[in-house]
C-alpha atoms as a PDB file:
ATOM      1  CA  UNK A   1     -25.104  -5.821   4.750  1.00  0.00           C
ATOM      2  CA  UNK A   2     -23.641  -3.564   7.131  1.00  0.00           C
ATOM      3  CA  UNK A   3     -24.093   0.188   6.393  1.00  0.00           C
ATOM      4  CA  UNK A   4     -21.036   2.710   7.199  1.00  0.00           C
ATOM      5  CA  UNK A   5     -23.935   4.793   8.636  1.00  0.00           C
ATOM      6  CA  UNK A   6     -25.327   2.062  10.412  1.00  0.00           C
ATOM      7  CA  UNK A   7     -21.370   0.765  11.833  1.00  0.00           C
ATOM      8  CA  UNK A   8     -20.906   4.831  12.878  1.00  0.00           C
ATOM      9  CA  UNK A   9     -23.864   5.517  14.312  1.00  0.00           C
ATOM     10  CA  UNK A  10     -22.627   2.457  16.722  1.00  0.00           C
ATOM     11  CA  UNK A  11     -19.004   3.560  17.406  1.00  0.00           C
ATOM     12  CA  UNK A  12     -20.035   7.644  17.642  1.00  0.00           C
ATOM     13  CA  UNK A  13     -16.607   9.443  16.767  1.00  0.00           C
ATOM     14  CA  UNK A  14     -14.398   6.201  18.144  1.00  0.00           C
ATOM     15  CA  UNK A  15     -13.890   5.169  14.857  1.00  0.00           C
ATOM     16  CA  UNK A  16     -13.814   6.857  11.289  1.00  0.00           C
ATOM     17  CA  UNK A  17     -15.432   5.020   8.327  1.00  0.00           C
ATOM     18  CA  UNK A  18     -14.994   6.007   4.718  1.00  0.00           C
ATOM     19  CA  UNK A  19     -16.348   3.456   1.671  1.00  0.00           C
ATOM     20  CA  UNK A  20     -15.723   2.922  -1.899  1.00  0.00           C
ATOM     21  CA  UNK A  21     -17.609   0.412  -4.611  1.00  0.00           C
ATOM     22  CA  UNK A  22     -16.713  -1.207  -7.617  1.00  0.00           C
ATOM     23  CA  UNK A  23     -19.346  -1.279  -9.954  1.00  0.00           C
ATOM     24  CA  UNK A  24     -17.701  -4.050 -12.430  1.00  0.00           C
ATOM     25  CA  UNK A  25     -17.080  -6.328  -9.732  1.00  0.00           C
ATOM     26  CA  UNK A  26     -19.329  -4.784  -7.099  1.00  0.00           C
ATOM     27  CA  UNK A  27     -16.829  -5.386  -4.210  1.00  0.00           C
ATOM     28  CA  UNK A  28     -17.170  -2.758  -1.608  1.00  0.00           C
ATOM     29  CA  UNK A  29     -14.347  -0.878   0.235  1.00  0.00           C
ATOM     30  CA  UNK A  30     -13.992   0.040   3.479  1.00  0.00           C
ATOM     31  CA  UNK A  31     -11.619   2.044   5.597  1.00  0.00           C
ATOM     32  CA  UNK A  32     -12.076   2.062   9.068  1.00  0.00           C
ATOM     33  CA  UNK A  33      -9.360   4.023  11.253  1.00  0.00           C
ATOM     34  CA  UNK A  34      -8.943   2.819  15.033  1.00  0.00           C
ATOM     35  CA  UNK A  35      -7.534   5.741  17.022  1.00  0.00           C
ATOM     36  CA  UNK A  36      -5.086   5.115  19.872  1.00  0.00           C
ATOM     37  CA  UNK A  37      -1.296   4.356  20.640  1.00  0.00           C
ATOM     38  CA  UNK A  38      -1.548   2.231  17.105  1.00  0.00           C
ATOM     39  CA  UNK A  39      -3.437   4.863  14.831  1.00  0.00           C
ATOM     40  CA  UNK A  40      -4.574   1.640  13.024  1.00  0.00           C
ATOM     41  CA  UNK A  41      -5.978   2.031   9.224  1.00  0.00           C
ATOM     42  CA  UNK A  42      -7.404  -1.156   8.408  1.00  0.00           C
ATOM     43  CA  UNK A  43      -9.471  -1.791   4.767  1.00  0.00           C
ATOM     44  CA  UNK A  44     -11.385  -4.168   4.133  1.00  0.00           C
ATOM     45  CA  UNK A  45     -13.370  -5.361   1.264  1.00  0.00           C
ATOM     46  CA  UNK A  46     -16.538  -6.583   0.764  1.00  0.00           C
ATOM     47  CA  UNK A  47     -17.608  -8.949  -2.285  1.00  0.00           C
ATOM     48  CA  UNK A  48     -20.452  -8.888  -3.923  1.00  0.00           C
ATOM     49  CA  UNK A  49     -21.627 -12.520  -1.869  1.00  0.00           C
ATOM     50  CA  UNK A  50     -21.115 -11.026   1.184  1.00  0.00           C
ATOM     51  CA  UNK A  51     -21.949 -12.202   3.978  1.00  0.00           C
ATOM     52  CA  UNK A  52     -24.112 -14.679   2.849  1.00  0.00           C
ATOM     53  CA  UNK A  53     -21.274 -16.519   0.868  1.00  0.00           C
ATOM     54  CA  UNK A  54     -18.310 -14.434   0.291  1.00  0.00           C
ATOM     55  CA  UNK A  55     -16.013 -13.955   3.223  1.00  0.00           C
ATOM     56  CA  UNK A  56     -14.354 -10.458   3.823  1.00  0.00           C
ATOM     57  CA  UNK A  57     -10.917  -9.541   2.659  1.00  0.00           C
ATOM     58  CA  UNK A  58      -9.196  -7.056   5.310  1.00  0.00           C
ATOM     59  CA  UNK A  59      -5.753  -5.443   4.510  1.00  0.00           C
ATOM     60  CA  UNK A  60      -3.793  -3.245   7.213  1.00  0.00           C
ATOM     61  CA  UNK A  61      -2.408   0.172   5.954  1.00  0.00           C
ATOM     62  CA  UNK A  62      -0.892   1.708   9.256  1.00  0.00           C
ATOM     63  CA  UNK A  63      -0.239  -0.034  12.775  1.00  0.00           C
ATOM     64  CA  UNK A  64       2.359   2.008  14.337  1.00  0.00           C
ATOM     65  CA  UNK A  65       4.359  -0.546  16.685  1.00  0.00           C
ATOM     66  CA  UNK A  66       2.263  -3.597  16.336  1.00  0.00           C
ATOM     67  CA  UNK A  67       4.255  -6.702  15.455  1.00  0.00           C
ATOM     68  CA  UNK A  68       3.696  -9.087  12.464  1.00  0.00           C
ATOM     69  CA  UNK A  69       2.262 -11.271  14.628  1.00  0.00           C
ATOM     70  CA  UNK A  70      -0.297  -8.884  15.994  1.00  0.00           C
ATOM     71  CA  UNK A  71      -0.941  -7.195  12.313  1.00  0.00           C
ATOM     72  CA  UNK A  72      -1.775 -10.998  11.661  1.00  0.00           C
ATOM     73  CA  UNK A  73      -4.056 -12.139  13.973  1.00  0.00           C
ATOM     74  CA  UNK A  74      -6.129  -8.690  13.446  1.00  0.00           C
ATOM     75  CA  UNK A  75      -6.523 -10.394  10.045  1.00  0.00           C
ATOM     76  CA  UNK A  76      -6.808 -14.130  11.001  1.00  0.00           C
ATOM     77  CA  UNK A  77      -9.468 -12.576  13.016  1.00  0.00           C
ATOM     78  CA  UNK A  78     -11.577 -11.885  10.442  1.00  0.00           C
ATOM     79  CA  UNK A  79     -11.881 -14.816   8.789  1.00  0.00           C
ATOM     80  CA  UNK A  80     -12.608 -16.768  11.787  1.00  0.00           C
ATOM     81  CA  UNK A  81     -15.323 -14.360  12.879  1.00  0.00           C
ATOM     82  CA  UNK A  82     -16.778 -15.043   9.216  1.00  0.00           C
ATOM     83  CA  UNK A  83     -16.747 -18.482   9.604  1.00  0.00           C
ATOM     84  CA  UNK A  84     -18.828 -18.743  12.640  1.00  0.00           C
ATOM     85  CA  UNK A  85     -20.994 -15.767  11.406  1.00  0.00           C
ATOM     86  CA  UNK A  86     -23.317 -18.666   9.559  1.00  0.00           C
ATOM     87  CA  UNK A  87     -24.057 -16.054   6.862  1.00  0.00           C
ATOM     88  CA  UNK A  88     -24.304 -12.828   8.856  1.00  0.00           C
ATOM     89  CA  UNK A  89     -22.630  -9.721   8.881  1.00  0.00           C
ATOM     90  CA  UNK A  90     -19.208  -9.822  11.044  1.00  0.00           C
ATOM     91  CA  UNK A  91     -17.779  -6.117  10.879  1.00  0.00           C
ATOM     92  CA  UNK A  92     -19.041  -5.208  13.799  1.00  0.00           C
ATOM     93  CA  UNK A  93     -17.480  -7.808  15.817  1.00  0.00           C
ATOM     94  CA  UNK A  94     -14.703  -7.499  14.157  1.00  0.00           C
ATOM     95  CA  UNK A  95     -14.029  -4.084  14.741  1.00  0.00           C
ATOM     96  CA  UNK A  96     -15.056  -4.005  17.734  1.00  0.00           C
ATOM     97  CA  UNK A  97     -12.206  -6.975  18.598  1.00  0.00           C
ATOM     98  CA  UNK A  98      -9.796  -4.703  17.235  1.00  0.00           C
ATOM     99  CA  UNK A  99     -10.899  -1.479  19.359  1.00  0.00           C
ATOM    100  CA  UNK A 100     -11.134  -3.528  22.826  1.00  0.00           C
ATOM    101  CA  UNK A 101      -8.183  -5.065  22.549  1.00  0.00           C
ATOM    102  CA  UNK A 102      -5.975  -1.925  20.846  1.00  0.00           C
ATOM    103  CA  UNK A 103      -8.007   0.863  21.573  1.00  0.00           C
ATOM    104  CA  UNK A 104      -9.014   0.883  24.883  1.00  0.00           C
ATOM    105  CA  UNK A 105      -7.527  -2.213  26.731  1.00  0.00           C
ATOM    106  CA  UNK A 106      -4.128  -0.444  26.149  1.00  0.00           C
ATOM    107  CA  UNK A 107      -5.054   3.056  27.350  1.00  0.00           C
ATOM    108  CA  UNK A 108      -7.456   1.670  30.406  1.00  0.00           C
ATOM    109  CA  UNK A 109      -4.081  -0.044  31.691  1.00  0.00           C
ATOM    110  CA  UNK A 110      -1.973   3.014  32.026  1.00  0.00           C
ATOM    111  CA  UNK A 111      -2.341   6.046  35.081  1.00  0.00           C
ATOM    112  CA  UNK A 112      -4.374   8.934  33.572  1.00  0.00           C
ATOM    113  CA  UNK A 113      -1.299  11.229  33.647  1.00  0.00           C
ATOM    114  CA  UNK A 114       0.832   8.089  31.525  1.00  0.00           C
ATOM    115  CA  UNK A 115      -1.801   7.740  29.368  1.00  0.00           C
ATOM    116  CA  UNK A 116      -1.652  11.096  27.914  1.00  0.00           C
ATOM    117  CA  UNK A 117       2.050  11.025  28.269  1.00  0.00           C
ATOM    118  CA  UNK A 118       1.942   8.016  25.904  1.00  0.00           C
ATOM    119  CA  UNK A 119      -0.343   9.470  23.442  1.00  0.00           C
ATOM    120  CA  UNK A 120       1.461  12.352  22.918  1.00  0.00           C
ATOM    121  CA  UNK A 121       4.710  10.759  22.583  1.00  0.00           C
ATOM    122  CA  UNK A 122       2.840   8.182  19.988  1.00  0.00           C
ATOM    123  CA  UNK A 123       1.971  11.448  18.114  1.00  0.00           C
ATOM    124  CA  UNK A 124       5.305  12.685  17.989  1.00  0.00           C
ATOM    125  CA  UNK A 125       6.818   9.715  17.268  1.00  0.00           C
ATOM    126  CA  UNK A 126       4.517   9.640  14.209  1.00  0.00           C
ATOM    127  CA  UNK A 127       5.509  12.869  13.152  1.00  0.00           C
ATOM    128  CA  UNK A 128       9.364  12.850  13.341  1.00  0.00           C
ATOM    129  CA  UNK A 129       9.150   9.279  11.583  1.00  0.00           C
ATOM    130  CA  UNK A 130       7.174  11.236   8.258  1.00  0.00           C
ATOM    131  CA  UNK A 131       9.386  14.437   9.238  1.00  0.00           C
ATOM    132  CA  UNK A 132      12.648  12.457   9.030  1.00  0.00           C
ATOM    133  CA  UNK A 133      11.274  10.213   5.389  1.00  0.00           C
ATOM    134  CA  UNK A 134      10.692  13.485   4.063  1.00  0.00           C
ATOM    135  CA  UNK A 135      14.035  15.235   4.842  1.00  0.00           C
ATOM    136  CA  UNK A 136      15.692  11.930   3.777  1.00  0.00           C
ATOM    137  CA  UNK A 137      13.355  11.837   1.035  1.00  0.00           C
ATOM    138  CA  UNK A 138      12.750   8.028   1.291  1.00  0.00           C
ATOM    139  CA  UNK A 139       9.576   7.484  -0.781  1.00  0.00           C
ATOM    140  CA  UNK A 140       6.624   5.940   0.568  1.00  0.00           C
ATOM    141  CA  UNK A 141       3.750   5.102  -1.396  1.00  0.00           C
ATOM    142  CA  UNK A 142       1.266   6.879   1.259  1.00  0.00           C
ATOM    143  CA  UNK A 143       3.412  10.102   2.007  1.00  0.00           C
ATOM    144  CA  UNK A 144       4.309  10.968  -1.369  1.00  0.00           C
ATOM    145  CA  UNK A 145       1.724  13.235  -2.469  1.00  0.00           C
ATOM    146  CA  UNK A 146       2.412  15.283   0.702  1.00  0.00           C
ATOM    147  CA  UNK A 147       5.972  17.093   0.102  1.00  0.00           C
ATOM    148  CA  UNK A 148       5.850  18.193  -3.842  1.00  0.00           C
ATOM    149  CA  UNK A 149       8.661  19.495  -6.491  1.00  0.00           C
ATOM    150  CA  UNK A 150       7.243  20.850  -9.158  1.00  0.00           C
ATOM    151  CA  UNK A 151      10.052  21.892 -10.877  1.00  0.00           C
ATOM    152  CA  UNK A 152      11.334  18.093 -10.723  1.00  0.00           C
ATOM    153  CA  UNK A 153       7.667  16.676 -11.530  1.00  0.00           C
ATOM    154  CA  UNK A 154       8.075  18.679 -14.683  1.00  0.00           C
ATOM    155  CA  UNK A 155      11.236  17.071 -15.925  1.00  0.00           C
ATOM    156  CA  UNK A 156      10.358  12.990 -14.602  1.00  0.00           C
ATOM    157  CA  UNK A 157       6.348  13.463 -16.030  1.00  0.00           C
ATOM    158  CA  UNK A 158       7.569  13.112 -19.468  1.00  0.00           C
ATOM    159  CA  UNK A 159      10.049   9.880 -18.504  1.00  0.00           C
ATOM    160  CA  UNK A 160       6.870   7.605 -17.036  1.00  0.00           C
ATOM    161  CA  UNK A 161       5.946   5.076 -19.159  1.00  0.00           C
ATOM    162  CA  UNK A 162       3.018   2.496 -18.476  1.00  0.00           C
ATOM    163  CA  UNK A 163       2.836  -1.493 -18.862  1.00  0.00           C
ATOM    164  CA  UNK A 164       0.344  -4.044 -20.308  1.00  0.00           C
ATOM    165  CA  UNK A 165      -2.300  -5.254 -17.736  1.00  0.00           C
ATOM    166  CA  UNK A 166      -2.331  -8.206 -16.309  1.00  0.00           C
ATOM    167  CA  UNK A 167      -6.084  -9.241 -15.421  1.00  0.00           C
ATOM    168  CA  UNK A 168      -6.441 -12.800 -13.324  1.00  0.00           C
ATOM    169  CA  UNK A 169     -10.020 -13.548 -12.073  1.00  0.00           C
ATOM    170  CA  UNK A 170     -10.907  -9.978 -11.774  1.00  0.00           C
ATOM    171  CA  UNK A 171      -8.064  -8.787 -10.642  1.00  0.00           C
ATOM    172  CA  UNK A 172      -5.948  -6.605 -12.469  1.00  0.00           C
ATOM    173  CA  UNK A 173      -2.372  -5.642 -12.238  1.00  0.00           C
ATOM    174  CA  UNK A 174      -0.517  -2.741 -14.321  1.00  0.00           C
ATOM    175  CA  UNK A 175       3.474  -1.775 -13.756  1.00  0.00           C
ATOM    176  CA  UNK A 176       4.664   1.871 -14.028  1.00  0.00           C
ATOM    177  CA  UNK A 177       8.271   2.948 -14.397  1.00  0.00           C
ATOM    178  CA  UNK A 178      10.668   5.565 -14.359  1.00  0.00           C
ATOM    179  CA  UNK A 179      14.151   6.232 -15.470  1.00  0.00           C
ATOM    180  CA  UNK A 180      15.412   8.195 -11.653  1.00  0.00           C
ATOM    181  CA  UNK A 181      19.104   9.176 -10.690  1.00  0.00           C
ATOM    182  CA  UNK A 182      18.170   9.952  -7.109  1.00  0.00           C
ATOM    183  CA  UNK A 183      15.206   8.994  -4.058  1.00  0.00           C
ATOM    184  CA  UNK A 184      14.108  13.072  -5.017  1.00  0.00           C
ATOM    185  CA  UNK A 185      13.260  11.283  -8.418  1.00  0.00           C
ATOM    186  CA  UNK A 186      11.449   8.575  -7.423  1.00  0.00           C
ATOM    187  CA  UNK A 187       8.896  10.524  -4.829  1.00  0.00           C
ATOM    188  CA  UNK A 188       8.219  12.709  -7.821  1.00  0.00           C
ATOM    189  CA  UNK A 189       7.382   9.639 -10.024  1.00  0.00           C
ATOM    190  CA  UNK A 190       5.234   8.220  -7.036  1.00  0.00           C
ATOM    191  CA  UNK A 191       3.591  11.625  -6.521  1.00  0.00           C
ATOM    192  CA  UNK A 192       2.571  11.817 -10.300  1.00  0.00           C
ATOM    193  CA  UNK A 193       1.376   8.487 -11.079  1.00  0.00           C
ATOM    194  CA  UNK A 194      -0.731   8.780  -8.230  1.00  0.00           C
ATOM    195  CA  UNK A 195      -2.317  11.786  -9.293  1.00  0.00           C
ATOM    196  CA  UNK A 196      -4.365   9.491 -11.349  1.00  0.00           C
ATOM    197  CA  UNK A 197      -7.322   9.030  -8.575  1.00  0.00           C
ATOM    198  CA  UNK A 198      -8.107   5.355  -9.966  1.00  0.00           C
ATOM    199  CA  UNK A 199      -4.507   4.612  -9.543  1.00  0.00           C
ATOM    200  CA  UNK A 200      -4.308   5.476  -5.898  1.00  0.00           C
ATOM    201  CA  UNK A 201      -7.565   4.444  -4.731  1.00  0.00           C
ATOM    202  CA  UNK A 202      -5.977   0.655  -5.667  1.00  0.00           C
ATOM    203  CA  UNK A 203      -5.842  -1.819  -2.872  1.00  0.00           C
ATOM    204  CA  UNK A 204      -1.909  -1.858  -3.265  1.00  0.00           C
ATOM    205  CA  UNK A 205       0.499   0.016  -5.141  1.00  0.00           C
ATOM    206  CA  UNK A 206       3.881  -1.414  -4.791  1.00  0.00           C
ATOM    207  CA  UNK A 207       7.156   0.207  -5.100  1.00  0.00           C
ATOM    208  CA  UNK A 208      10.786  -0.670  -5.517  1.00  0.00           C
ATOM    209  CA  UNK A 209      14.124   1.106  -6.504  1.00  0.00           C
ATOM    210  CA  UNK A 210      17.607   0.805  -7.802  1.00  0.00           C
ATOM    211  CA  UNK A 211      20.033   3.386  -8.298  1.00  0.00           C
ATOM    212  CA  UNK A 212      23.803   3.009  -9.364  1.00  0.00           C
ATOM    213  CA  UNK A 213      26.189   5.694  -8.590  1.00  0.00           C
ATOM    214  CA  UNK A 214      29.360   5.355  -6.769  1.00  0.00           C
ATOM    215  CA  UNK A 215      27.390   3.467  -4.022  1.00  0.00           C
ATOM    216  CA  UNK A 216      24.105   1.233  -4.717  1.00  0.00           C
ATOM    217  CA  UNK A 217      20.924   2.692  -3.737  1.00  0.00           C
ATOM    218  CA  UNK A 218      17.364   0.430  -3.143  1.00  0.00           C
ATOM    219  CA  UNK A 219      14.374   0.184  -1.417  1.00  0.00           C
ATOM    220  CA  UNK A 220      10.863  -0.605  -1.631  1.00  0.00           C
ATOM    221  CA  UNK A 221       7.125  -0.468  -0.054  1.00  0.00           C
ATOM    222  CA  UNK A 222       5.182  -3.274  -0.280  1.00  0.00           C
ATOM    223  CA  UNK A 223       2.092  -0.815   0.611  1.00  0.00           C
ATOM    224  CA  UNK A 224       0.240  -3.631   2.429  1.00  0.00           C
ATOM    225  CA  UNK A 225       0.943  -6.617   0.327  1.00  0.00           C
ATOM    226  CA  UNK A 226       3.376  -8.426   2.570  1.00  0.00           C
ATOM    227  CA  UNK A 227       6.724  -9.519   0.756  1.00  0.00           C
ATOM    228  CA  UNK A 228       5.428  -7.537  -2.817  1.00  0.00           C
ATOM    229  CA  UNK A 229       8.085  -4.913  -2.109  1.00  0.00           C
ATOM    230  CA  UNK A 230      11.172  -7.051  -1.395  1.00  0.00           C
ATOM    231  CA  UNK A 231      10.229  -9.399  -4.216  1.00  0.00           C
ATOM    232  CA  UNK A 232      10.076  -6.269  -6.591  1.00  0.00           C
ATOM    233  CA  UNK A 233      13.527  -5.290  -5.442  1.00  0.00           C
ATOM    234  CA  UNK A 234      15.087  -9.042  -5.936  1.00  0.00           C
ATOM    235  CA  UNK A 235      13.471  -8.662  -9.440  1.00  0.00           C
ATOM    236  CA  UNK A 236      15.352  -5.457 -10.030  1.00  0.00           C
ATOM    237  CA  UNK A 237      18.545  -7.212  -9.209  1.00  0.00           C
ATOM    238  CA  UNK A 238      18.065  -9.934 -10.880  1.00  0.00           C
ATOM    239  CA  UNK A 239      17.396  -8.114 -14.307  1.00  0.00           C
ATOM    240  CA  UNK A 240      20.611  -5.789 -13.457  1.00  0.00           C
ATOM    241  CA  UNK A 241      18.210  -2.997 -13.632  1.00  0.00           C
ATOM    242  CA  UNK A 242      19.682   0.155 -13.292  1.00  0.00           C
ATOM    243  CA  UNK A 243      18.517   3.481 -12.137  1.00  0.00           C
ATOM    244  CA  UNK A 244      14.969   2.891 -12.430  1.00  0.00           C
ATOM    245  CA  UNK A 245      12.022   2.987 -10.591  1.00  0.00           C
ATOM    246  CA  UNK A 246       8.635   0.617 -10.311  1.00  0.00           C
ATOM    247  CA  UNK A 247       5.368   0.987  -8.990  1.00  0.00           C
ATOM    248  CA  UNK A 248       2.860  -2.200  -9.437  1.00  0.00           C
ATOM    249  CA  UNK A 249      -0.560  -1.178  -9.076  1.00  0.00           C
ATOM    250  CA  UNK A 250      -3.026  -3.988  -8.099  1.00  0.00           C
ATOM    251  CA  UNK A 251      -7.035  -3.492  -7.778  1.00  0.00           C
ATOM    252  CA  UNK A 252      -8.793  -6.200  -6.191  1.00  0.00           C
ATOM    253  CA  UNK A 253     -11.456  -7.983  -7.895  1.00  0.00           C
ATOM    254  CA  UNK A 254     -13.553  -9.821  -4.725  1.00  0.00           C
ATOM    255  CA  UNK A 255     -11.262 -13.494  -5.338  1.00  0.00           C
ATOM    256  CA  UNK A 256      -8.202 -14.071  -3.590  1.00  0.00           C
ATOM    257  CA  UNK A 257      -5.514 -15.519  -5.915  1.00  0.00           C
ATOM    258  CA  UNK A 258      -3.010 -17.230  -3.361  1.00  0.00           C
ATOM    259  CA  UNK A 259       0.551 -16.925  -4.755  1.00  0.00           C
ATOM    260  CA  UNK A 260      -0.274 -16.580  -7.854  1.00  0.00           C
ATOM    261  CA  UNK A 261      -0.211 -12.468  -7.205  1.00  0.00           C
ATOM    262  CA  UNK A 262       3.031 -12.686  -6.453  1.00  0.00           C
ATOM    263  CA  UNK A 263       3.954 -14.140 -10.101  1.00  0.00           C
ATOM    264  CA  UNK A 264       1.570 -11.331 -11.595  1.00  0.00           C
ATOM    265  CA  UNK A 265       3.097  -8.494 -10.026  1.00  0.00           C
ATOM    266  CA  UNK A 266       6.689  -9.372 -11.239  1.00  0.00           C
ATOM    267  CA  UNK A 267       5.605 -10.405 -14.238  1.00  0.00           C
ATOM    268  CA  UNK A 268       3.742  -6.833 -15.448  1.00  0.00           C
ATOM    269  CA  UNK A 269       6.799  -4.971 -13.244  1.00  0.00           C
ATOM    270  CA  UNK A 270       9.095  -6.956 -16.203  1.00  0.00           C
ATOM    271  CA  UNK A 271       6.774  -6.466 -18.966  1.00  0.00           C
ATOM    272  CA  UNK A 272       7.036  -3.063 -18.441  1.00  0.00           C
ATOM    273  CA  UNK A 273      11.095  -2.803 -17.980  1.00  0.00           C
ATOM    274  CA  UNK A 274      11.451  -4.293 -21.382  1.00  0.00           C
ATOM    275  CA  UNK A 275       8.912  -2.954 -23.441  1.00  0.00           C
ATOM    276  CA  UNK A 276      10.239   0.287 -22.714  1.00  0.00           C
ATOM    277  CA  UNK A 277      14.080  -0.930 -22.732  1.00  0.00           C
ATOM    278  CA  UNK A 278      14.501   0.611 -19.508  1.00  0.00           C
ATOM    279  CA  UNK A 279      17.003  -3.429 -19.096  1.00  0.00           C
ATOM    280  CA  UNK A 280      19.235  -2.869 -21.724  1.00  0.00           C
ATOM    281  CA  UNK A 281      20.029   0.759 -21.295  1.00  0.00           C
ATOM    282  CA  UNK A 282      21.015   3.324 -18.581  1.00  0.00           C
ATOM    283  CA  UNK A 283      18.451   6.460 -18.604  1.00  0.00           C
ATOM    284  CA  UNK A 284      18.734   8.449 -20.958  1.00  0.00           C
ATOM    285  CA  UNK A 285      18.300  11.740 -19.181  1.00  0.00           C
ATOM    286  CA  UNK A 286      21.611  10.810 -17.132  1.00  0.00           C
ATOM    287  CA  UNK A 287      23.466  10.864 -20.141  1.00  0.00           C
ATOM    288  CA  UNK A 288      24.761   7.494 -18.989  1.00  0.00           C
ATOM    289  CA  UNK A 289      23.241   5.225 -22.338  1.00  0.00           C
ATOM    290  CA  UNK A 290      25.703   1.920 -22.325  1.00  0.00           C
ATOM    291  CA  UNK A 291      26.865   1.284 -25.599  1.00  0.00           C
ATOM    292  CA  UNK A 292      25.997  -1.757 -27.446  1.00  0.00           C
ATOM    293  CA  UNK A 293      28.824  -4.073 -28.342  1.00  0.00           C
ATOM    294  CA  UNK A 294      29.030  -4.542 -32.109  1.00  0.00           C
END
């Protein structure tokens, strides 16, 4: 099996590695960050059968101004690069795919003096994009430990209640949720639940949003898992839920369960809504509780 040490000793300082295990399933994480115009994050993890029968599961965490199509094929990649692997390790390759064709092929195209031009308008770009979420305040699962209140973490810590888990073939899923009256809220609530270091070293954490005041507030971030975040969001509009806020925290047990996911996630993200009533009543801390017909 490929070694991080082994995989940087190849790529010197082109690319950063950083690895994680999971002793009850003993799948192995990796993150490997591409530098260039993309600042690509990819992680990908590593069952226990792998490579010999187990084929690698890669996510992709950042790709600034790469298409769908593009963030798929880096992943389609993969699995073809498995298949034809016969049993051998394929990172390598792979990464290396990914840095010739993103890293390098992009750069070695442009003039010397557009080249840096472009990278340092990539870099700014970067910046006024988390520059304007945070003076908006639009959470986002990866920024949100990054601009803190603690004055406002103080008053939502008490309000976060937990689910049931949801375990399917090693994977398990677990809902949080908050009672929030405004997006300052709901980065608070991210920031604290993922204080918890097992919480935010999960493969995804999904979020979604609804706030009622005298216009509608929503939004989401799938964090990775194409289509989680809007499906969260439908779910929350569906139920009529009001002023609340849900993060769905998945961690990735080696098997890949299809669409089935899908049906976990919004299943523990309801579970969670009505075992703590946050469905049938407005938050409390509003002083906005809906009274019950008799």
């Amino acid at each position: 099996m490929e070694d991080n040490a082994e995989l940087q000793t190849i790529f010197d300082n082109e690319i950063t590695l950083k690895s994680d295990s999971d002793q009850t399933s003993g799948t192995r994480s990796i993150t490997i960050s591409v530098p260039g115009l993309h600042s690509i994050v990819l992680l990908v993890h590593l069952p226990q059968g792998y490579p010999s029968t187990d084929a690698p599961v890669a996510e992709i965490y950042e790709s600034f101004g790469l298409t769908n199509a593009q963030r798929d094929e880096i992943i389609q990649n993969l699995t073809t690069i498995f298949e034809r692997s016969g049993g051998q390790v394929c990172l390598y390759e792979w990464i290396e795919n990914v840095r010739e064709k993103y890293a390098i092929v992009e750069l070695d195209a442009a003039p010397e003096n557009a080249r840096d031009s472009d990278i340092k308008k990539a870099e700014l770009d970067a910046v006024q994009s988390f520059e304007s979420d945070s003076q908006t305040l639009r959470p986002r699962v990866r920024t949100a430990q990054l601009v803190r209140d603690l004055k406002r973490e103080a008053v939502i810590a008490p309000l976060i209640v937990h689910g049931t888990a949801i375990v399917d073939r090693k994977s398990t899923f677990i809902a949080h949720a908050c009672p929030v009256k405004c997006v300052e809220d709901v980065r608070s609530f991210l920031a604290l639940v993922l204080d918890d270091h097992k919480i935010e070293r999960a493969i995804h954490n999904m979020l979604a949003y609804r706030i009622i005041g005298e216009c509608i507030v929503k939004d989401n971030d799938e964090d990775g898992e194409h289509g989680a975040g809007s499906k969260l969001s439908t779910l929350l509009e569906l139920l009529k839920a009001e002023n609340v806020a849900i993060l769905v925290t998945r961690w990735y047990g080696g098997i890949k369960l299809g669409p089935d996911r899908f049906k976990h996630i919004n299943a523990c993200a309801r579970l969670v809504l009505e075992e703590h009533g946050l469905l049938n009543e407005a938050n409390l801390h509003h002083g906005t509780r809906k009274k019950k017909k008799r």
